[in-house]
Protein backbone atom coordinates (compact mmCIF):
# COMPACT_ATOMS: atom_id res chain seq x y z
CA UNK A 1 30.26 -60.76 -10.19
CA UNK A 2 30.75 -60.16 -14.04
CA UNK A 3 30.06 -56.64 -15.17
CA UNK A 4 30.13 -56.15 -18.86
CA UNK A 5 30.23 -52.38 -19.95
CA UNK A 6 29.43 -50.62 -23.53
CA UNK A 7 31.88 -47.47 -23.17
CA UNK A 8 32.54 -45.14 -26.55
CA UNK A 9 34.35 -42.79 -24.09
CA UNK A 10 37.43 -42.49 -22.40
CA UNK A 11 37.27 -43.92 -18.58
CA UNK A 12 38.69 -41.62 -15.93
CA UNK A 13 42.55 -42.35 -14.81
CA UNK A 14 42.74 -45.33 -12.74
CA UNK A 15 43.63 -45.36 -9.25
CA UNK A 16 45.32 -48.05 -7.26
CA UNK A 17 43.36 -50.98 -6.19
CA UNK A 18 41.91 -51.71 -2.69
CA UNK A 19 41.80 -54.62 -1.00
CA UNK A 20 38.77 -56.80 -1.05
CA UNK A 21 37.05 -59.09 -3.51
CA UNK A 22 36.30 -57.13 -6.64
CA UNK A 23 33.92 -57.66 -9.28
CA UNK A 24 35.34 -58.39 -12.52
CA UNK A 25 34.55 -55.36 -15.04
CA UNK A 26 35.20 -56.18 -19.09
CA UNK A 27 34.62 -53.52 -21.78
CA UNK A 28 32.92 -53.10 -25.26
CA UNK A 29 33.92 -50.00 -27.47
CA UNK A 30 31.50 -50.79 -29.99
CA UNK A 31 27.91 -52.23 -30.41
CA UNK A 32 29.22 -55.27 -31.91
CA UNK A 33 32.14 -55.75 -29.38
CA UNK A 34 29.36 -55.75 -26.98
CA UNK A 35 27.19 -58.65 -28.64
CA UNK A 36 30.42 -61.09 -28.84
CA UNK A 37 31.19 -60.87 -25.00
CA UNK A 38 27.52 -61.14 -24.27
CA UNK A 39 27.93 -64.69 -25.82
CA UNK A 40 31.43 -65.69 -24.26
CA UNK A 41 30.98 -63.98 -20.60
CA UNK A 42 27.37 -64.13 -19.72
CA UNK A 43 27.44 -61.05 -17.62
CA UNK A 44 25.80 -60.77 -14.52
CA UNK A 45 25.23 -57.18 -15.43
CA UNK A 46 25.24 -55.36 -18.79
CA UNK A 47 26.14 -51.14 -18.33
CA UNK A 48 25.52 -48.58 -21.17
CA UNK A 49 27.52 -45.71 -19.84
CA UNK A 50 26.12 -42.60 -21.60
CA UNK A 51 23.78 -44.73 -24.70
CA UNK A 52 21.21 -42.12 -25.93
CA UNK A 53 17.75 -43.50 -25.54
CA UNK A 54 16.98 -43.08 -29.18
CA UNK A 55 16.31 -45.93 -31.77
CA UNK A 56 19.65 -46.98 -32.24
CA UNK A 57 20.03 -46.55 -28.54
CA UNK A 58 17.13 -48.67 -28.06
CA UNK A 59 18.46 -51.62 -30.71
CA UNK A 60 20.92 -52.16 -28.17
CA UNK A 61 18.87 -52.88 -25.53
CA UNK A 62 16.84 -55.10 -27.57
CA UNK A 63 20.27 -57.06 -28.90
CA UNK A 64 20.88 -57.35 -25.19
CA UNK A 65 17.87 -58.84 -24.46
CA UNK A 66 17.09 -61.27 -27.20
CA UNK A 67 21.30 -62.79 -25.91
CA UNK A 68 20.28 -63.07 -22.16
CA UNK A 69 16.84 -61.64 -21.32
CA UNK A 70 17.09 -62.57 -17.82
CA UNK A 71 20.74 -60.47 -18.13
CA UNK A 72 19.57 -57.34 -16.48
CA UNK A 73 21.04 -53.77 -17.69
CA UNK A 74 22.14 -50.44 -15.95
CA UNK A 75 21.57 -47.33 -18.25
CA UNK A 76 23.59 -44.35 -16.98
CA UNK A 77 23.20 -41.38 -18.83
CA UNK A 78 26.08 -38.91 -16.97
CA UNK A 79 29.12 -40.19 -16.01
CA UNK A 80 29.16 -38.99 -12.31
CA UNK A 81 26.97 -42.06 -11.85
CA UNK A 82 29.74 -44.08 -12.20
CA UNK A 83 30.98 -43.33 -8.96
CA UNK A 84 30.15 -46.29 -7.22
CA UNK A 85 30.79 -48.37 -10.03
CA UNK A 86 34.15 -47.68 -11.05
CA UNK A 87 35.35 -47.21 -7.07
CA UNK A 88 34.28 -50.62 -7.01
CA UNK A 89 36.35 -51.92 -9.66
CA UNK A 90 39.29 -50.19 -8.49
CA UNK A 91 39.24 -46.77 -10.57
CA UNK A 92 39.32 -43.32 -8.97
CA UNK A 93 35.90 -42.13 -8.74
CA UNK A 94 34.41 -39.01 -10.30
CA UNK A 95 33.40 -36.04 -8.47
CA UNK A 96 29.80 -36.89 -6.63
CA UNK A 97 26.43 -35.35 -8.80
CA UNK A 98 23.73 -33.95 -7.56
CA UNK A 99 21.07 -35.80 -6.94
CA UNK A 100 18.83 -37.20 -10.26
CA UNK A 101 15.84 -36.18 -8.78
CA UNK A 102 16.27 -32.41 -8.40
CA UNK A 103 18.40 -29.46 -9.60
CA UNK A 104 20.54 -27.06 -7.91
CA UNK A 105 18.90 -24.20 -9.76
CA UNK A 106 16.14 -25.28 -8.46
CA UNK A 107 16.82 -23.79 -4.60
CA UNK A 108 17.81 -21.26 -3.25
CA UNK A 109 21.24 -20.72 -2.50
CA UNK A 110 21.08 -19.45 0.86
CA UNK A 111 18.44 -22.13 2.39
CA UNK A 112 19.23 -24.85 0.12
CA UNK A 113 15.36 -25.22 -0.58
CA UNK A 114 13.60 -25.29 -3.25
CA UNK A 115 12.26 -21.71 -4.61
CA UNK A 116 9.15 -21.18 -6.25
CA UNK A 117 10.58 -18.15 -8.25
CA UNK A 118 13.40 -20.39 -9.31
CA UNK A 119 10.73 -23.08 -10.95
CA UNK A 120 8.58 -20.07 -12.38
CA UNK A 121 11.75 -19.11 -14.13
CA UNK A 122 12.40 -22.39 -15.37
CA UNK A 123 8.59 -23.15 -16.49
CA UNK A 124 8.32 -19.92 -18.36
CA UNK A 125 5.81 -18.66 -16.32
CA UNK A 126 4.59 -15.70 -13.36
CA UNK A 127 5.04 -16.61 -9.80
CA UNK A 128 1.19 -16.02 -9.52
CA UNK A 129 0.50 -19.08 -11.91
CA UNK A 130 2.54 -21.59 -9.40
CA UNK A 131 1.23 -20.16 -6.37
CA UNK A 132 -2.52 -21.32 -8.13
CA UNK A 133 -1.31 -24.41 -8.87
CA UNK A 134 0.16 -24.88 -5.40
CA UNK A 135 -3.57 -23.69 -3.95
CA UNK A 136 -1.17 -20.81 -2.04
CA UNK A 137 -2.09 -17.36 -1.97
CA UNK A 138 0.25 -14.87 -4.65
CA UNK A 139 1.21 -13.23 -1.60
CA UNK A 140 2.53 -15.60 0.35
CA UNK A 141 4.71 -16.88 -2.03
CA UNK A 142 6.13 -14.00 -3.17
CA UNK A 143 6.82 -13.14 0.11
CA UNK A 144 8.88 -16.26 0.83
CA UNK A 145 9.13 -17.99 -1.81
CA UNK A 146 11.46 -20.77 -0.36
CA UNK A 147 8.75 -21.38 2.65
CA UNK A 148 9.61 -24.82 4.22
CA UNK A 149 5.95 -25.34 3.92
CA UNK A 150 5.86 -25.28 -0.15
CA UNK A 151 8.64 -27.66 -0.18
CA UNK A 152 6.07 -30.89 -0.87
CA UNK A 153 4.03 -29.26 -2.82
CA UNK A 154 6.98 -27.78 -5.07
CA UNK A 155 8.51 -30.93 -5.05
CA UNK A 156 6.28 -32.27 -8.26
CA UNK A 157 7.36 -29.35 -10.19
CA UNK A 158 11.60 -30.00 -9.42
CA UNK A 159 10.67 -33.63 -10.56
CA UNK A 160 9.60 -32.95 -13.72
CA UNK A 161 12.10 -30.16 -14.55
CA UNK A 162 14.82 -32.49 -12.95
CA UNK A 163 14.20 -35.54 -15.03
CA UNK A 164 13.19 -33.36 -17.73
CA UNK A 165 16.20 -31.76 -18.05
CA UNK A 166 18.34 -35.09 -17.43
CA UNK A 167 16.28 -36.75 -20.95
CA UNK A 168 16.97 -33.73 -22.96
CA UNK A 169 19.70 -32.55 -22.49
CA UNK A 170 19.66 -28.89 -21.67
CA UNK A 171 17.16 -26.12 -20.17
CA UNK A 172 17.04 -24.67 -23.20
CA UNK A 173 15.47 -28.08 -25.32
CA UNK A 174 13.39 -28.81 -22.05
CA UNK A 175 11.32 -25.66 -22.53
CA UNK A 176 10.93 -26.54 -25.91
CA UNK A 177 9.41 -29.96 -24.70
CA UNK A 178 7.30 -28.44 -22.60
CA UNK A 179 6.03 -26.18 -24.82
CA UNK A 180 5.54 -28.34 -27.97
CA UNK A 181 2.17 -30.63 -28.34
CA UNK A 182 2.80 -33.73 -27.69
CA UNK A 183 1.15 -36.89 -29.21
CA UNK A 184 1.31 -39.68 -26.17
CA UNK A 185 -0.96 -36.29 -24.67
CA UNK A 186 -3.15 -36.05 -27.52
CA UNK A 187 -1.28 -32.94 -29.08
CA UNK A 188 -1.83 -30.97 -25.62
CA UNK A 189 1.39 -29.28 -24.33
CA UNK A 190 2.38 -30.32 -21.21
CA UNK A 191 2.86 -27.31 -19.74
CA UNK A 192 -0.92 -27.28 -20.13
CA UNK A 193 -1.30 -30.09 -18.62
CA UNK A 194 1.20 -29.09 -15.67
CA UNK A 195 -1.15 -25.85 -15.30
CA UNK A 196 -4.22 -28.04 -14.69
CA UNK A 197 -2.68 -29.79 -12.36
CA UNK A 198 -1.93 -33.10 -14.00
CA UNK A 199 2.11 -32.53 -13.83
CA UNK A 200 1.77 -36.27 -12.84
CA UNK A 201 0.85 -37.51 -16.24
CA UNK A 202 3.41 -35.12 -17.94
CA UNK A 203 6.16 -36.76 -15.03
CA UNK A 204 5.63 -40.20 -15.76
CA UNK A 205 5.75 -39.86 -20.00
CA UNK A 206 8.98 -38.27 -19.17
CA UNK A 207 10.54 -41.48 -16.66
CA UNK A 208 8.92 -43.90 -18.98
CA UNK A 209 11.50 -42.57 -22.14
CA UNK A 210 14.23 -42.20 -19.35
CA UNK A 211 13.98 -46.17 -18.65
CA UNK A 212 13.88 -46.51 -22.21
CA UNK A 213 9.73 -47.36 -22.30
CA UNK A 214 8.09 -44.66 -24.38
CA UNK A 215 4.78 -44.98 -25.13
């Protein structure tokens, strides 16, 4: 297997080889580096380690696609995803991630579940207002805010702050986000939206830019 990879940073150390068949892993270090090996390797695999999924971000992509449409490509926007990747090839792999689809901040410490004070913090907003959206009494969830049996319904709310966070950048610019109208909603927030119950809407805008489909 040919893996072709667009890296602008430095790789970690490498490690002594295993044994095995490995796949054979070339590297760009510029956009244009990148187009020239598309045309003399034909990858079987094209990774943009760390590519911002802004226009210029997206120009890449679309270079990559108009050399080898049928090439497909691997974004990977933290480097801890590279785990797999670079053990394969022979490197020594970075320490594991948590998992993309939730955050640690998101639980509690001492259960390892997720906490519904924990996501009112991150939201901006009371404990009362995602115990209404859950259809769960204030009391209950203030009582135990952790329950096992608010871990489904909670699990909406880690989603969106999870991937949320991962697009952004930072807690900080995902509150902003979710605070600022936005026109694929027709101007609504989406922390409107989340409050009347159509966090699914707000989740899937937010995975569409992460693949690099906005709109």
């Amino acid at each position: 297997m040919n893996i072709l990879t667009l890296r602008t940073k430095p790789a970690p150390r490498r490690a002594r080889r295993g044994a095995g068949v490995l796949p054979r892993l070339a590297v760009a270090r510029s956009t244009a580096e990148l187009k020239a090996k598309m045309r003399s390797q034909h990858p079987d695999l094209v990774v943009l380690e760390e590519v911002a999924l802004d226009k210029r971000g997206q120009d890449v992509i679309h270079a990559i696609q108009a050399a080898s449409p049928s090439t497909p490509i691997l974004l990977l926007q933290n480097v801890a995803q590279l785990a797999e990747l670079h053990l394969a090839a022979g490197d020594k792999p970075p320490a594991a991630a948590p998992p993309a689809h939730t955050l640690p901040a998101l639980h509690n410490p001492a259960s390892s579940r997720l906490d519904a004070r924990r996501l009112a913090d991150f939201f901006q907003v009371s404990l009362s207002q995602v115990a209404h959206l859950m259809k769960r009494s204030p009391q209950s969830v203030h009582r135990t805010p952790d329950a096992p049996r608010l871990q489904s319904s909670l699990s909406l709310l880690a989603r969106i702050a999870a991937q949320l966070t991962r697009y952004i950048g930072s807690v900080e610019n995902a509150r902003l986000w979710l605070n600022a109208p936005h026109p694929e909603l027709d101007h609504a927030r989406p922390l409107d939206l989340i409050r009347h119950g159509k966090g699914e809407v707000v989740a899937e805008i937010i995975e569409d830019a992460l693949l690099g489909h906005p709109g």
